[in-house]
C-alpha atoms as a PDB file:
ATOM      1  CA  UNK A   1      93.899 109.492  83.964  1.00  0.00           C
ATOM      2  CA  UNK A   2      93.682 105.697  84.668  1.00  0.00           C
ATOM      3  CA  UNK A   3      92.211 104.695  87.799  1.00  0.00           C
ATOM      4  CA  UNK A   4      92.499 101.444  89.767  1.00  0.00           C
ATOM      5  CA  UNK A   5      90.197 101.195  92.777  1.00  0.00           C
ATOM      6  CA  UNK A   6      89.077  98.620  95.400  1.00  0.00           C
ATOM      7  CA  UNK A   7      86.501  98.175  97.232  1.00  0.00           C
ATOM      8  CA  UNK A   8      86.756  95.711 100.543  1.00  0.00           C
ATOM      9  CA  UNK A   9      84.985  97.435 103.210  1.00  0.00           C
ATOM     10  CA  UNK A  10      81.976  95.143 103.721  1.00  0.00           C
ATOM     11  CA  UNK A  11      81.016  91.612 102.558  1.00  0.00           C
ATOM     12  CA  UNK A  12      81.460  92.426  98.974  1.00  0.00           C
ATOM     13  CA  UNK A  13      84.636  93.253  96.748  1.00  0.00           C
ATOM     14  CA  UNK A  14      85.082  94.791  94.263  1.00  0.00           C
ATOM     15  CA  UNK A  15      88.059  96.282  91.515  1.00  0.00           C
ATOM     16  CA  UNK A  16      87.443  98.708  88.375  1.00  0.00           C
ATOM     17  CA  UNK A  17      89.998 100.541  85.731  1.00  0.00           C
ATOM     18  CA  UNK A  18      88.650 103.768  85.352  1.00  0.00           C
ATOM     19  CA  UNK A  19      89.621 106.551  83.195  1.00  0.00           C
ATOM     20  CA  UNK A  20      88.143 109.759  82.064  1.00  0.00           C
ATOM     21  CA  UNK A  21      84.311 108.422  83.791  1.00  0.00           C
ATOM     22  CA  UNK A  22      84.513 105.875  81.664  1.00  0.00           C
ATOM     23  CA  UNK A  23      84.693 101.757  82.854  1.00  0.00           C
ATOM     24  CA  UNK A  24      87.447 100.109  81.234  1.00  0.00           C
ATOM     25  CA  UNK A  25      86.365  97.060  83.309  1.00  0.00           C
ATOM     26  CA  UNK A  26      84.701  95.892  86.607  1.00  0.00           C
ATOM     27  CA  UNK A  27      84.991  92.857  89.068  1.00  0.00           C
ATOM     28  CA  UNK A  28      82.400  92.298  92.106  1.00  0.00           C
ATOM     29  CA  UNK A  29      82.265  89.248  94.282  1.00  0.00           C
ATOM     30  CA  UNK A  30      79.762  88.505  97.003  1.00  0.00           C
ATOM     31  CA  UNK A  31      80.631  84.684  97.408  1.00  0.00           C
ATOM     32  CA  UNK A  32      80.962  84.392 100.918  1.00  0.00           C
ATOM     33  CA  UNK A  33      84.879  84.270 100.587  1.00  0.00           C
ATOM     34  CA  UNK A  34      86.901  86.355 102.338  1.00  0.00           C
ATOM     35  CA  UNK A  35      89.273  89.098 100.793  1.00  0.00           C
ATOM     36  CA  UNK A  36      92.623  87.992 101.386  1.00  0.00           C
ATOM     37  CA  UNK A  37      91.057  84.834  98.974  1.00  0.00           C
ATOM     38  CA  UNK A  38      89.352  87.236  96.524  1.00  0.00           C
ATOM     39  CA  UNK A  39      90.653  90.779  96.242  1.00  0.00           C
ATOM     40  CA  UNK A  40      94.698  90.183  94.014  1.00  0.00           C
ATOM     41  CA  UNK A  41      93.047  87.882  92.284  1.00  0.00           C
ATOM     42  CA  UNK A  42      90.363  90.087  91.120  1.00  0.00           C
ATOM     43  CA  UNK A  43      92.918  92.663  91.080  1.00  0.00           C
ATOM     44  CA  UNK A  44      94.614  90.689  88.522  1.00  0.00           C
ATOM     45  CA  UNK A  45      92.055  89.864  86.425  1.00  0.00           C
ATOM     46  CA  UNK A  46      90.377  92.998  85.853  1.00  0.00           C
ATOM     47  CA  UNK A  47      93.483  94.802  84.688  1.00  0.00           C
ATOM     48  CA  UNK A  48      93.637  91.643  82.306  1.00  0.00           C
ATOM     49  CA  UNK A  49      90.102  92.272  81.104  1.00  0.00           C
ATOM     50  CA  UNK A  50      90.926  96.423  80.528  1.00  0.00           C
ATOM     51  CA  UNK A  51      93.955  95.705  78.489  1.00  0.00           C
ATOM     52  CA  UNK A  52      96.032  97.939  80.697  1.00  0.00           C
ATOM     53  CA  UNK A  53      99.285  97.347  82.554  1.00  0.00           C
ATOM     54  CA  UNK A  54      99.657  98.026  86.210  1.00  0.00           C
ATOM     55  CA  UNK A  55     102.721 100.230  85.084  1.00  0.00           C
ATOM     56  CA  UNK A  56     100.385 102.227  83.195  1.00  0.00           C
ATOM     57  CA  UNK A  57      97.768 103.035  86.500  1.00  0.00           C
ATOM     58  CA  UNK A  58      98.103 106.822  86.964  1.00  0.00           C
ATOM     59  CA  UNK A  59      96.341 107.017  90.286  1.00  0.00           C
ATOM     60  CA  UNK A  60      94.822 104.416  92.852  1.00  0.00           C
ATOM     61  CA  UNK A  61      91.705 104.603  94.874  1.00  0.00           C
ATOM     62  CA  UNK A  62      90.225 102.707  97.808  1.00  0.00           C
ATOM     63  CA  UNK A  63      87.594 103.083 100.165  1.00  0.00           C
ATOM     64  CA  UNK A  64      89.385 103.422 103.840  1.00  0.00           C
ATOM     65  CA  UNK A  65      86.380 103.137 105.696  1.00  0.00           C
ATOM     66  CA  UNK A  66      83.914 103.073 107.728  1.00  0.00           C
ATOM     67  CA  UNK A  67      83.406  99.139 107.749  1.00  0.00           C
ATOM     68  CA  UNK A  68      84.511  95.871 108.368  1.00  0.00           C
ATOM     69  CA  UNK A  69      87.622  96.192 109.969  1.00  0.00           C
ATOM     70  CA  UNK A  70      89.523  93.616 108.742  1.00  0.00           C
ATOM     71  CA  UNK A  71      88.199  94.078 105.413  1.00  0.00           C
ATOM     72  CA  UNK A  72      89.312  97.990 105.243  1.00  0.00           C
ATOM     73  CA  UNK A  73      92.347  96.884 106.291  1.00  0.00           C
ATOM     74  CA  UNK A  74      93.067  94.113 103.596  1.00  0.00           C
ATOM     75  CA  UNK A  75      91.948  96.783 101.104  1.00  0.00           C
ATOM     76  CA  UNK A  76      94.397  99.625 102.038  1.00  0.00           C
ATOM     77  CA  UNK A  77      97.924  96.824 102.763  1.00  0.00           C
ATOM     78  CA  UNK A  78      96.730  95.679  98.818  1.00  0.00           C
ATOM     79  CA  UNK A  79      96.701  99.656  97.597  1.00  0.00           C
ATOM     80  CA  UNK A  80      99.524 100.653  99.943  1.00  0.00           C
ATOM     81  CA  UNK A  81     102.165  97.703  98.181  1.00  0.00           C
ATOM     82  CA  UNK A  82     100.850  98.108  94.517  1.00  0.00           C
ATOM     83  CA  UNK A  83     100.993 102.390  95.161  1.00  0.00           C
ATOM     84  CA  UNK A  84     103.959 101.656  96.876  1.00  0.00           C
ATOM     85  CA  UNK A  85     106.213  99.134  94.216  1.00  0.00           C
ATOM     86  CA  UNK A  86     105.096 102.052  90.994  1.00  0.00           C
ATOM     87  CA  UNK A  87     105.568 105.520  93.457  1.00  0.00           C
ATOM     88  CA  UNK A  88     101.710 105.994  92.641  1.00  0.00           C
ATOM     89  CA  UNK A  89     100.022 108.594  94.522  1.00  0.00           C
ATOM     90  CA  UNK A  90      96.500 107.405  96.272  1.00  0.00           C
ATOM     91  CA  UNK A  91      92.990 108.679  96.803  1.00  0.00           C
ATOM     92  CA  UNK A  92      90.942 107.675 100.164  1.00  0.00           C
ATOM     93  CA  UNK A  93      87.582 107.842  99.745  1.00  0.00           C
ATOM     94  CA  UNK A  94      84.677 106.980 102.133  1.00  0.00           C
ATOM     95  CA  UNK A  95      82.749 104.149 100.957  1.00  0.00           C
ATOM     96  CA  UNK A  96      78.990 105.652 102.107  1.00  0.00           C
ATOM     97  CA  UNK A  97      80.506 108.200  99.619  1.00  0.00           C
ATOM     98  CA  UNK A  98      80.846 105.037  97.571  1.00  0.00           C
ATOM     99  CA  UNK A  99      77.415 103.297  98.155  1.00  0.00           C
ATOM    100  CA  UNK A 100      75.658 106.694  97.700  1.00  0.00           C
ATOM    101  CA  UNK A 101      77.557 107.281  94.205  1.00  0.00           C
ATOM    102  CA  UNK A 102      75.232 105.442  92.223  1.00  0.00           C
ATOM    103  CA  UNK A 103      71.935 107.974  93.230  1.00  0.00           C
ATOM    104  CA  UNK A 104      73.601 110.832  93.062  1.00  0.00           C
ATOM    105  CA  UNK A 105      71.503 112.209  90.185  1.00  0.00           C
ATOM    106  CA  UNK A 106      68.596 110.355  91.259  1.00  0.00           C
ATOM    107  CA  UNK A 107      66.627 113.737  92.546  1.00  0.00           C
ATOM    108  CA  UNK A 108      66.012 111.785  96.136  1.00  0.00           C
ATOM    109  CA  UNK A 109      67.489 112.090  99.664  1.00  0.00           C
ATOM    110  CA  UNK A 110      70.224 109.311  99.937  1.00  0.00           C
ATOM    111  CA  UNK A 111      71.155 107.343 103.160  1.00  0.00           C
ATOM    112  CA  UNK A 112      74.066 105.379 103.065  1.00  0.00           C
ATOM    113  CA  UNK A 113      74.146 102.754 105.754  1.00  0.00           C
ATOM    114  CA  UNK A 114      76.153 100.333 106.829  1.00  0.00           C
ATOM    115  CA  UNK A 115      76.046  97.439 109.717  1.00  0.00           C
ATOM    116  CA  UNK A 116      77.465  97.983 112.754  1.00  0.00           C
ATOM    117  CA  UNK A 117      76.224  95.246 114.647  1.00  0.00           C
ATOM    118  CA  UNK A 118      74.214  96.419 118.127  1.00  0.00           C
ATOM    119  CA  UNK A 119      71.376  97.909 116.757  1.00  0.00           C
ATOM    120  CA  UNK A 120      73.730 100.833 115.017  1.00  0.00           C
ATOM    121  CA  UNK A 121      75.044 101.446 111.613  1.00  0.00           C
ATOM    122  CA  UNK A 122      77.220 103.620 110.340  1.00  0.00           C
ATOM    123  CA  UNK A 123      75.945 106.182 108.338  1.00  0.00           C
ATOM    124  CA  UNK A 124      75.561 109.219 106.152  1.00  0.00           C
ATOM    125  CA  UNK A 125      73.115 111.106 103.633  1.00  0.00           C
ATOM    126  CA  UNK A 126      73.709 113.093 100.797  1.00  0.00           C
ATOM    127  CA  UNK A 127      71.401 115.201  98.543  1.00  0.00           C
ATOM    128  CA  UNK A 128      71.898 115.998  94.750  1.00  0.00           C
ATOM    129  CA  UNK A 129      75.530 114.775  94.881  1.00  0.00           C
ATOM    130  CA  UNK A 130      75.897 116.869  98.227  1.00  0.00           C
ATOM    131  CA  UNK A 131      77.067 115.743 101.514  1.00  0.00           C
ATOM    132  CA  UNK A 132      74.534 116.086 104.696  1.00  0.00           C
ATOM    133  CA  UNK A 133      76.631 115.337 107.668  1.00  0.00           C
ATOM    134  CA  UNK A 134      79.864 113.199 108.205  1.00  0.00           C
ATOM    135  CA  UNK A 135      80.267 109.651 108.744  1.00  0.00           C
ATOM    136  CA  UNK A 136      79.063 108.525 111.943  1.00  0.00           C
ATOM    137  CA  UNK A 137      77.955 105.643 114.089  1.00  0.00           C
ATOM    138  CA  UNK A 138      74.616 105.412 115.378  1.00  0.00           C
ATOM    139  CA  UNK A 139      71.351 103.636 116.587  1.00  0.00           C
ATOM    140  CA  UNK A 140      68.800 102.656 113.817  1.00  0.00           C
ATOM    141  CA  UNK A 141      65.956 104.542 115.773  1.00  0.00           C
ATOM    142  CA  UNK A 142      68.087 107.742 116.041  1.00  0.00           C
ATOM    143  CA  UNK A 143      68.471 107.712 111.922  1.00  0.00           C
ATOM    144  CA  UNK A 144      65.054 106.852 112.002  1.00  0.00           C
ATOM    145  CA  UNK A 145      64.066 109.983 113.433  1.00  0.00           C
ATOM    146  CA  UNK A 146      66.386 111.848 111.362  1.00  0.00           C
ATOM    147  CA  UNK A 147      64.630 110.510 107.913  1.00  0.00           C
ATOM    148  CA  UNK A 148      61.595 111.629 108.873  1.00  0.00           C
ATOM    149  CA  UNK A 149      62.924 115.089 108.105  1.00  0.00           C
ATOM    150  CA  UNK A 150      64.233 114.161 105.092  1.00  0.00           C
ATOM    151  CA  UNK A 151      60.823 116.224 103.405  1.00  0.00           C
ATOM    152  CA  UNK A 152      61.447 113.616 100.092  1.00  0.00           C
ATOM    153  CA  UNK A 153      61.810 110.273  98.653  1.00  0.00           C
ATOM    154  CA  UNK A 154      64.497 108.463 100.621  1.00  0.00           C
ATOM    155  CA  UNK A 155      66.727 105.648  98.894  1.00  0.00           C
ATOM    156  CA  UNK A 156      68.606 103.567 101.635  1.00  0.00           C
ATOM    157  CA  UNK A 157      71.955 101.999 100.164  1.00  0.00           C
ATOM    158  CA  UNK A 158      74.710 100.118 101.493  1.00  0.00           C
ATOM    159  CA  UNK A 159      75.096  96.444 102.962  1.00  0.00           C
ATOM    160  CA  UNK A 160      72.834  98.116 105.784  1.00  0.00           C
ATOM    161  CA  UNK A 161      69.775  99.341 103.867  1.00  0.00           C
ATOM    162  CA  UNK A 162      68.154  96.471 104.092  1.00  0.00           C
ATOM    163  CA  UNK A 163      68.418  96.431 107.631  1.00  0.00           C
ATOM    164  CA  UNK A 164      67.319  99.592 108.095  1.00  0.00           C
ATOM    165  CA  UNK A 165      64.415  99.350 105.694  1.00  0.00           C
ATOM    166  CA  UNK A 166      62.798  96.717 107.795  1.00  0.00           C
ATOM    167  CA  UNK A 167      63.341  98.313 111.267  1.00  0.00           C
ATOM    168  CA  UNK A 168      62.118 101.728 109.331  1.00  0.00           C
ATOM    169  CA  UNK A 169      59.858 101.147 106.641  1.00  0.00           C
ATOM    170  CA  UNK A 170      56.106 101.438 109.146  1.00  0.00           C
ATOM    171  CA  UNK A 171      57.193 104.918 110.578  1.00  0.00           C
ATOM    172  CA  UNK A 172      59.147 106.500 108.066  1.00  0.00           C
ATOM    173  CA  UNK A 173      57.896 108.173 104.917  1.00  0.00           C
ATOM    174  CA  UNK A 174      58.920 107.570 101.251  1.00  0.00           C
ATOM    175  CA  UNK A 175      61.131 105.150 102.326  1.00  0.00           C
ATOM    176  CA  UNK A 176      62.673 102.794  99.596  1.00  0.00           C
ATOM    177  CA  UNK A 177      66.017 100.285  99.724  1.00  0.00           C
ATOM    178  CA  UNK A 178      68.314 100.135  96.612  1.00  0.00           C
ATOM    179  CA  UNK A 179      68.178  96.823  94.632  1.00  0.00           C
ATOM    180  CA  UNK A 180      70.406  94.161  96.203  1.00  0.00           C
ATOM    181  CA  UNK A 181      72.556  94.572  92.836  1.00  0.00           C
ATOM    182  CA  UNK A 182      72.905  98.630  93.159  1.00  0.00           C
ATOM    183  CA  UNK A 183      72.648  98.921  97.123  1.00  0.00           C
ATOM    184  CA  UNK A 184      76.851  97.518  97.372  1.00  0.00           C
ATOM    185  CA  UNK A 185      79.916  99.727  96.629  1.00  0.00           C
ATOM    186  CA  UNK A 186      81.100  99.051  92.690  1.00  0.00           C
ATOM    187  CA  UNK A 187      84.786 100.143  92.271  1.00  0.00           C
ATOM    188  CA  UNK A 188      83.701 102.621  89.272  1.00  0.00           C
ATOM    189  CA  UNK A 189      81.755 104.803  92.231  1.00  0.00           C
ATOM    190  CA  UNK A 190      84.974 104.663  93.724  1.00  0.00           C
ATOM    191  CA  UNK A 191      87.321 106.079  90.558  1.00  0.00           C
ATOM    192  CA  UNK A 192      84.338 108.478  89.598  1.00  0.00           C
ATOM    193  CA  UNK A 193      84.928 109.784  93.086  1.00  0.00           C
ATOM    194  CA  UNK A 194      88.605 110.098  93.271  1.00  0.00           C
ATOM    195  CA  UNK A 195      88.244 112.045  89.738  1.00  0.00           C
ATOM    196  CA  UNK A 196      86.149 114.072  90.917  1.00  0.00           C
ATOM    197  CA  UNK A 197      88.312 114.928  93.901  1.00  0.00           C
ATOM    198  CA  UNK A 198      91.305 115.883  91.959  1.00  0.00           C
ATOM    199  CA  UNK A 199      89.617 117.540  89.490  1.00  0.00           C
ATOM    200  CA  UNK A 200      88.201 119.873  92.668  1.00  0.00           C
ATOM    201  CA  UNK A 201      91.851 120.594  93.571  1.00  0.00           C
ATOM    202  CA  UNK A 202      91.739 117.828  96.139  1.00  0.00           C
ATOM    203  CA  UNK A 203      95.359 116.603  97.073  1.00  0.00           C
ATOM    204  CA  UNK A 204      96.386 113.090  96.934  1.00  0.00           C
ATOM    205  CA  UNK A 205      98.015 111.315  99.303  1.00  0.00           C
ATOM    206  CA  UNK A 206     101.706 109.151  99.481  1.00  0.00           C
ATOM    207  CA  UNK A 207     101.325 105.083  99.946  1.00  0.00           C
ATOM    208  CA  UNK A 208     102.435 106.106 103.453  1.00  0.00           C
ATOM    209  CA  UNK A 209      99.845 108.061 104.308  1.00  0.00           C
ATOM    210  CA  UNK A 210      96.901 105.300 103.588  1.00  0.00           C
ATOM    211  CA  UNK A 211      95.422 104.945 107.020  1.00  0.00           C
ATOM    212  CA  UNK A 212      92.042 103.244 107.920  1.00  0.00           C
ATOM    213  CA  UNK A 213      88.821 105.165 108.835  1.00  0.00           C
ATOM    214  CA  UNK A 214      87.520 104.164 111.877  1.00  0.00           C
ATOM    215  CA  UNK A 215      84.335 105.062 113.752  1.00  0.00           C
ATOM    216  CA  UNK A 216      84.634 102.823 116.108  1.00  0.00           C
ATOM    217  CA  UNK A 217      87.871 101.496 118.077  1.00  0.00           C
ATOM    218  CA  UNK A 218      88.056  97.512 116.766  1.00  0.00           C
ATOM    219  CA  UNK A 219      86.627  94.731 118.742  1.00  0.00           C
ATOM    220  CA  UNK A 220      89.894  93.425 119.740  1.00  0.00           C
ATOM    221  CA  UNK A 221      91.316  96.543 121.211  1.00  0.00           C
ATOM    222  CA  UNK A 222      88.020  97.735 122.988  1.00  0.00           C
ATOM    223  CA  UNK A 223      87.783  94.197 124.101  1.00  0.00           C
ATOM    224  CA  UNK A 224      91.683  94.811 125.860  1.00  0.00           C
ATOM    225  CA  UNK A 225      90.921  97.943 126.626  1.00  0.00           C
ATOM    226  CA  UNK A 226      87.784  96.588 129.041  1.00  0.00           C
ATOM    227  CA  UNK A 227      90.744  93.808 130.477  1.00  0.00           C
ATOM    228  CA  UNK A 228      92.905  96.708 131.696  1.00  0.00           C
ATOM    229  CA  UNK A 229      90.098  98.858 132.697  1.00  0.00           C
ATOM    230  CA  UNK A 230      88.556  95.864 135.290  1.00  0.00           C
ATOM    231  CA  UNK A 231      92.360  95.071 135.821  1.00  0.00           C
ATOM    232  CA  UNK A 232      92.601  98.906 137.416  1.00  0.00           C
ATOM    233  CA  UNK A 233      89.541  98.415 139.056  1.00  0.00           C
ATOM    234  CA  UNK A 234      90.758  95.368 141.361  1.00  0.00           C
END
């Protein structure tokens, strides 16, 4: 099965052809540029770089979230066409699930974290390629106190760890952050995941049915949303 997958969900990108667990080829950018600039055009050349057609891609995968809003959005409207144009089924997966891909054999508690901005991160932790607890939004010092269960080495990954690692690193245990070129979601994580899936039985999903993961409502609507409500309250 040959995989496409994208990854757009925080500062970095990133595209891989996948098939079978094995990398046919792999693009990452952290530049500073945004997506719409770097994402089709790293689309394009790493399908040059595997040798394989777009008309060949049996599956696509992308990470719908949690994360930069705009950015999970500019991944899932690239999937949505390309899935769309060949009548390619899709794969959603969560890009902690991503970030923590990497470790999954590593033998140590793994916190996936993302910034949220205001002192909170979204977040989840896996052990031995199992899931702890869903994606969720919270404080730094409330995951703090959570790690100090953990009982084991801890590996903090995503474009959070680092963050976390500093505001964690005196009072919790066995604490470690990924290296900077590990800690980011790779595409491959992504296709070895939406494998994975199917081969559990997992059903895919139409172009259609791509929808964004979100945590938290979007700046600009909760920023409405707090017009209207001090509108009612006049």
């Amino acid at each position: 099965m040959k995989i496409l997958s994208l990854d757009s969900s925080s500062v970095t990108a990133s595209v891989s052809v996948t098939e079978n667990r094995k990398i046919l080829a792999e693009g990452f950018v952290n530049n500073g540029l945004t997506h719409s600039q770097t994402l089709m055009p790293l689309v394009q050349e790493t399908l040059e770089k595997s040798g394989i057609s777009i008309k060949d891609i049996d599956l696509f995968a992308v990470t719908h979230g949690p994360g930069s809003f705009t950015g999970v959005r500019i991944g899932i409207s690239s999937v949505k066409g390309m899935a769309d144009a060949l009548s390619v089924p899709c794969v959603p997966v969560s890009s902690l699930e991503a970030a923590a891909e990497p470790f999954r054999d590593s033998g140590a508690y793994v916190c996936a974290a993302m910034d949220a901005r205001c002192s909170q991160v979204y977040t989840a932790s896996f052990y031995e390629g199992r899931r702890l607890c869903d994606d969720r939004a919270i404080y730094i010092e409330q995951l703090g106190e959570e790690l100090k269960q953990a009982g084991s080495k801890i590996i903090l990954t995503g474009d959070g760890a680092a963050l976390c690692y500093e505001k964690l690193k005196d009072t919790v245990p066995d604490l470690s952050v990924a290296d900077e070129n590990t800690r980011f979601v790779h595409a491959s994580s992504i296709g070895f995941i939406a494998e994975r899936k199917i081969n559990n039985g997992e059903n895919t999903v139409k172009s259609n049915e791509l929808t964004p993961f979100y945590l938290r409502m979007p700046q600009a609507e909760r920023e409405l949303k707090n017009k209207k409500l001090k509108g009612e309250e006049k």
